[in-house]
Protein backbone atom coordinates (compact mmCIF):
# COMPACT_ATOMS: atom_id res chain seq x y z
CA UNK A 1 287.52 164.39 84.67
CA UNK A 2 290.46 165.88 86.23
CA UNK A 3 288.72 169.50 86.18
CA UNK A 4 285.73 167.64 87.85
CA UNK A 5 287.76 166.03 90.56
CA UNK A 6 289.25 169.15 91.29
CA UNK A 7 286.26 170.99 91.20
CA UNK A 8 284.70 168.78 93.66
CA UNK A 9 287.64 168.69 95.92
CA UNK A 10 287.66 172.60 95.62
CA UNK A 11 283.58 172.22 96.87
CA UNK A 12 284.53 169.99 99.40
CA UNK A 13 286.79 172.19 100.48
CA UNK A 14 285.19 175.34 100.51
CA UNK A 15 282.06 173.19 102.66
CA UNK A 16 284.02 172.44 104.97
CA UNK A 17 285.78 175.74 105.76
CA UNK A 18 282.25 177.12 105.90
CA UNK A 19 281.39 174.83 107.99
CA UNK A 20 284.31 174.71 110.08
CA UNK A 21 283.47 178.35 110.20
CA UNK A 22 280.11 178.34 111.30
CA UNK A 23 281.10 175.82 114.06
CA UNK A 24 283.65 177.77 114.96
CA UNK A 25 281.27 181.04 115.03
CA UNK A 26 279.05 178.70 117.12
CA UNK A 27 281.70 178.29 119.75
CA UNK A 28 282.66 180.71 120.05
CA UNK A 29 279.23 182.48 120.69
CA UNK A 30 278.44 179.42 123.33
CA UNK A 31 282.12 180.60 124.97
CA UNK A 32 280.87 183.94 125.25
CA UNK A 33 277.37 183.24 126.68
CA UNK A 34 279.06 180.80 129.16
CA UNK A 35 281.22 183.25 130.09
CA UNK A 36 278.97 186.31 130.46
CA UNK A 37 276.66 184.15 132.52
CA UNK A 38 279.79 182.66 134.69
CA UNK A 39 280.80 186.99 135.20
CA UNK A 40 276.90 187.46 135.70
CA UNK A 41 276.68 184.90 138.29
CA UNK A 42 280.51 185.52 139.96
CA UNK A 43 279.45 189.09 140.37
CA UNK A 44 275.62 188.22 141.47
CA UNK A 45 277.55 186.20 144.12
CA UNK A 46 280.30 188.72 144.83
CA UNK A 47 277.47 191.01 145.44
CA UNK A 48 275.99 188.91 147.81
CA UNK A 49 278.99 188.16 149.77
CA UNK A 50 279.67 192.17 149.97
CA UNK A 51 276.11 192.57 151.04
CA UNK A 52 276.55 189.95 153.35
CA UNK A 53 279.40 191.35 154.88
CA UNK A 54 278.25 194.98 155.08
CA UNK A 55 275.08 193.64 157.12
CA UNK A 56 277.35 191.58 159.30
CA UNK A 57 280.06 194.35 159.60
CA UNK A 58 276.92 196.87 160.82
CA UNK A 59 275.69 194.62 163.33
CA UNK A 60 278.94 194.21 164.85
CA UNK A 61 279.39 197.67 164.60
CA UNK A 62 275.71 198.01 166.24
CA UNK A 63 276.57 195.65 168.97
CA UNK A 64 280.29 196.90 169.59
CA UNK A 65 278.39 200.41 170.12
CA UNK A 66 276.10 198.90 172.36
CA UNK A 67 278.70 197.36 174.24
CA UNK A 68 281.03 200.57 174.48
CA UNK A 69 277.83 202.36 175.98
CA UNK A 70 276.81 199.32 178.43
CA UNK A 71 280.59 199.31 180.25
CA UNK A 72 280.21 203.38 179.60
CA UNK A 73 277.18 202.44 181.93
CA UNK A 74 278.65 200.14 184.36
CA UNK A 75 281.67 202.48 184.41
CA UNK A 76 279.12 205.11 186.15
CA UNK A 77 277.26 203.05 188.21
CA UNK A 78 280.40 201.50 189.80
CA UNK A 79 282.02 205.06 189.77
CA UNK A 80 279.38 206.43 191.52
CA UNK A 81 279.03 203.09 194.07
CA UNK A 82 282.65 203.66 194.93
CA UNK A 83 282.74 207.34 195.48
CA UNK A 84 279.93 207.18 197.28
CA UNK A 85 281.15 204.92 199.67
CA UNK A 86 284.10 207.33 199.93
CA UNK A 87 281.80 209.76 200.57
CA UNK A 88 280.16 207.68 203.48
CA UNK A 89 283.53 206.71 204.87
CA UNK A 90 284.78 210.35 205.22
CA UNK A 91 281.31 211.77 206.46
CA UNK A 92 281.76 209.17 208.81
CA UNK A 93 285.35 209.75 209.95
CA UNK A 94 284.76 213.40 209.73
CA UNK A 95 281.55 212.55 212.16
CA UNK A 96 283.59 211.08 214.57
CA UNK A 97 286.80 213.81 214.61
CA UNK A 98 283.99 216.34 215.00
CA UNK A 99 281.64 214.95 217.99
CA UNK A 100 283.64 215.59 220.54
CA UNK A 101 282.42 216.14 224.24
CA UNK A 102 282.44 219.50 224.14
CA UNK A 103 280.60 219.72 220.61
CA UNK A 104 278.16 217.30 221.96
CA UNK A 105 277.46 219.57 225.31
CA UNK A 106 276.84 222.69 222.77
CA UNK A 107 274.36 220.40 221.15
CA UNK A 108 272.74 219.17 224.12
CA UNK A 109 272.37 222.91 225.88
CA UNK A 110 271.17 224.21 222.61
CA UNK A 111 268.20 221.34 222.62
CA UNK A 112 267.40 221.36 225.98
CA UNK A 113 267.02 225.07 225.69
CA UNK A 114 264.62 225.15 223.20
CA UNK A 115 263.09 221.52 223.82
CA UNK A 116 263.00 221.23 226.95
CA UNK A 117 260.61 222.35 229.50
CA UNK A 118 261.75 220.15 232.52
CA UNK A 119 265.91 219.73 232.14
CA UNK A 120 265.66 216.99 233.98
CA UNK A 121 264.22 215.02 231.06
CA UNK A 122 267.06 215.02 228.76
CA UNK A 123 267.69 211.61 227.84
CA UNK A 124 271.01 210.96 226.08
CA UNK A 125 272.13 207.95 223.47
CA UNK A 126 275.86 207.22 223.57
CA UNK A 127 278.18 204.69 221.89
CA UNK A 128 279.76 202.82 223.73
CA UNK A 129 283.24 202.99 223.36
CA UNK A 130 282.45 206.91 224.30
CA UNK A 131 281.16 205.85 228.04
CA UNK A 132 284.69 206.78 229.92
CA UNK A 133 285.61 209.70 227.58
CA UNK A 134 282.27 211.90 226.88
CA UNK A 135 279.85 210.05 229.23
CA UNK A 136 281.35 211.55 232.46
CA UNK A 137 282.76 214.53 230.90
CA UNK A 138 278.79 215.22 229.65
CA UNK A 139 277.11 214.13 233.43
CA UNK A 140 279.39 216.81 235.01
CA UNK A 141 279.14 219.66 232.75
CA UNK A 142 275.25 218.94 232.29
CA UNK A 143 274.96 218.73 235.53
CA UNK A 144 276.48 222.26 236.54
CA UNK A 145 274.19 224.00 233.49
CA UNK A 146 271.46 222.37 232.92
CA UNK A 147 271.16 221.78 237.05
CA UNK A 148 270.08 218.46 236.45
CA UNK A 149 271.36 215.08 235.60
CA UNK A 150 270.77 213.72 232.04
CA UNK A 151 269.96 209.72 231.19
CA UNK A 152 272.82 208.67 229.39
CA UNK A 153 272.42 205.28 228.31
CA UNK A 154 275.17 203.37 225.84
CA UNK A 155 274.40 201.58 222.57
CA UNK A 156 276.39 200.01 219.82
CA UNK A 157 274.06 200.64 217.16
CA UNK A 158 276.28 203.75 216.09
CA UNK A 159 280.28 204.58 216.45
CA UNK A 160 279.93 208.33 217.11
CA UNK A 161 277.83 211.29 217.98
CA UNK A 162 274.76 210.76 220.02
CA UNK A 163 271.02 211.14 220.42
CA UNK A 164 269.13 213.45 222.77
CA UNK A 165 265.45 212.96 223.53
CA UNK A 166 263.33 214.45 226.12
CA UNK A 167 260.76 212.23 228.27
CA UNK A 168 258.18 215.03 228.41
CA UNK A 169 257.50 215.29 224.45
CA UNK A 170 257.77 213.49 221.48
CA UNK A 171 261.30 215.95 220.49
CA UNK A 172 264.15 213.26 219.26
CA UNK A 173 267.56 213.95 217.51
CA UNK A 174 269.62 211.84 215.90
CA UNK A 175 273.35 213.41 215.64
CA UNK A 176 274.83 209.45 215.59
CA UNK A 177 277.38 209.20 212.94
CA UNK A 178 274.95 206.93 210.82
CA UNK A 179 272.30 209.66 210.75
CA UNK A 180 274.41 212.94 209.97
CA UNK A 181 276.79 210.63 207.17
CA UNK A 182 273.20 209.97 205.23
CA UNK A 183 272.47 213.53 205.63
CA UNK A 184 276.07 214.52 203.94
CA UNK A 185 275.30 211.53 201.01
CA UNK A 186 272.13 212.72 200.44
CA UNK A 187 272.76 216.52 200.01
CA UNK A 188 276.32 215.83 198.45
CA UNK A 189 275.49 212.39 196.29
CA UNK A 190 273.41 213.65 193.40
CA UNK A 191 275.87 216.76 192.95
CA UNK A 192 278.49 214.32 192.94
CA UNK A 193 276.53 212.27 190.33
CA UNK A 194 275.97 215.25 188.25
CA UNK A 195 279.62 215.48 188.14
CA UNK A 196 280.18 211.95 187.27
CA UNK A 197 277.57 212.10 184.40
CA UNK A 198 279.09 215.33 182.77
């Protein structure tokens, strides 16, 4: 009886180490299947996050390019504004050191000369802050080469220079300070761009 009793205990026994074996085998397999699918799905997300953050960190890239060439853009344009107002403001203070009465009176002979068939008809455009200073100094020295007396009437369209017409033909000049400044801008403004731009 005692053999039996131990023999069963020893069978209980050995039952339930098997089957605290096989439980334990059991848990540890679910462990490992939760855990490979918790690593599967940490790294699925990690991968999405690092996709996620490579797309974003291109299209800030993308749009931080765009932006560097936009103010590159601006830069230019406002570059090329300002200097060209530069431009305009020297051609025009240039204009006006240069026009003096007796550049004017080389103009005016040259003109009439070739324009003019009748001297009488040269008809001249003055500002007016020039009316004491080249206005008289003009009607006497015209007077004495051209033997005639030019129309000088006075405007404050312009600052300097002047314009010369001639009543018997359709001949007009415009030497004003506005004219011969948007000559200089024109002919020097795109080489000056071209410089700008590189």
């Amino acid at each position: 009886m005692a053999e039996d009793i131990q023999g069963l205990l020893e069978k209980i026994h050995t039952d339930g180490i098997q089957k605290a074996e096989t439980e334990k085998a059991a848990i540890i397999a679910s462990a490992k299947e939760e855990a490979a699918r918790i690593i599967a799905a940490a790294k699925a997300e990690a991968e999405t996050y690092t996709n996620k953050a490579k797309q974003e960190a291109e299209a800030s890239e993308k749009k931080a390019a765009e932006v560097i060439r936009q103010a590159a853009r601006d830069t230019v344009i406002a570059l090329k504004a300002d200097l060209l107002a530069k431009l305009n403001n020297v051609a025009h203070a240039c204009i006006a050191d240069a026009m003096t009465p007796e550049m004017m009176e080389q103009l005016i002979l040259e003109m009439a000369k070739t324009y003019a068939a009748d001297t009488g008809s040269v008809e001249l455009l003055l500002p007016q802050k020039e009316q004491d200073k080249a206005a008289t100094y003009l009607k006497a020295k015209l007077l004495e080469k051209l033997k005639a007396q030019p129309v000088i009437n006075l405007t404050n369209d312009f600052n300097s220079g002047l314009q010369i017409s001639f009543r018997d033909s359709d001949v007009y000049f415009d030497f004003s300070d506005d004219a011969l400044a948007e000559i200089i801008c024109r002919f020097v403004g795109p080489k000056l761009a071209a410089v700008i731009k590189g």
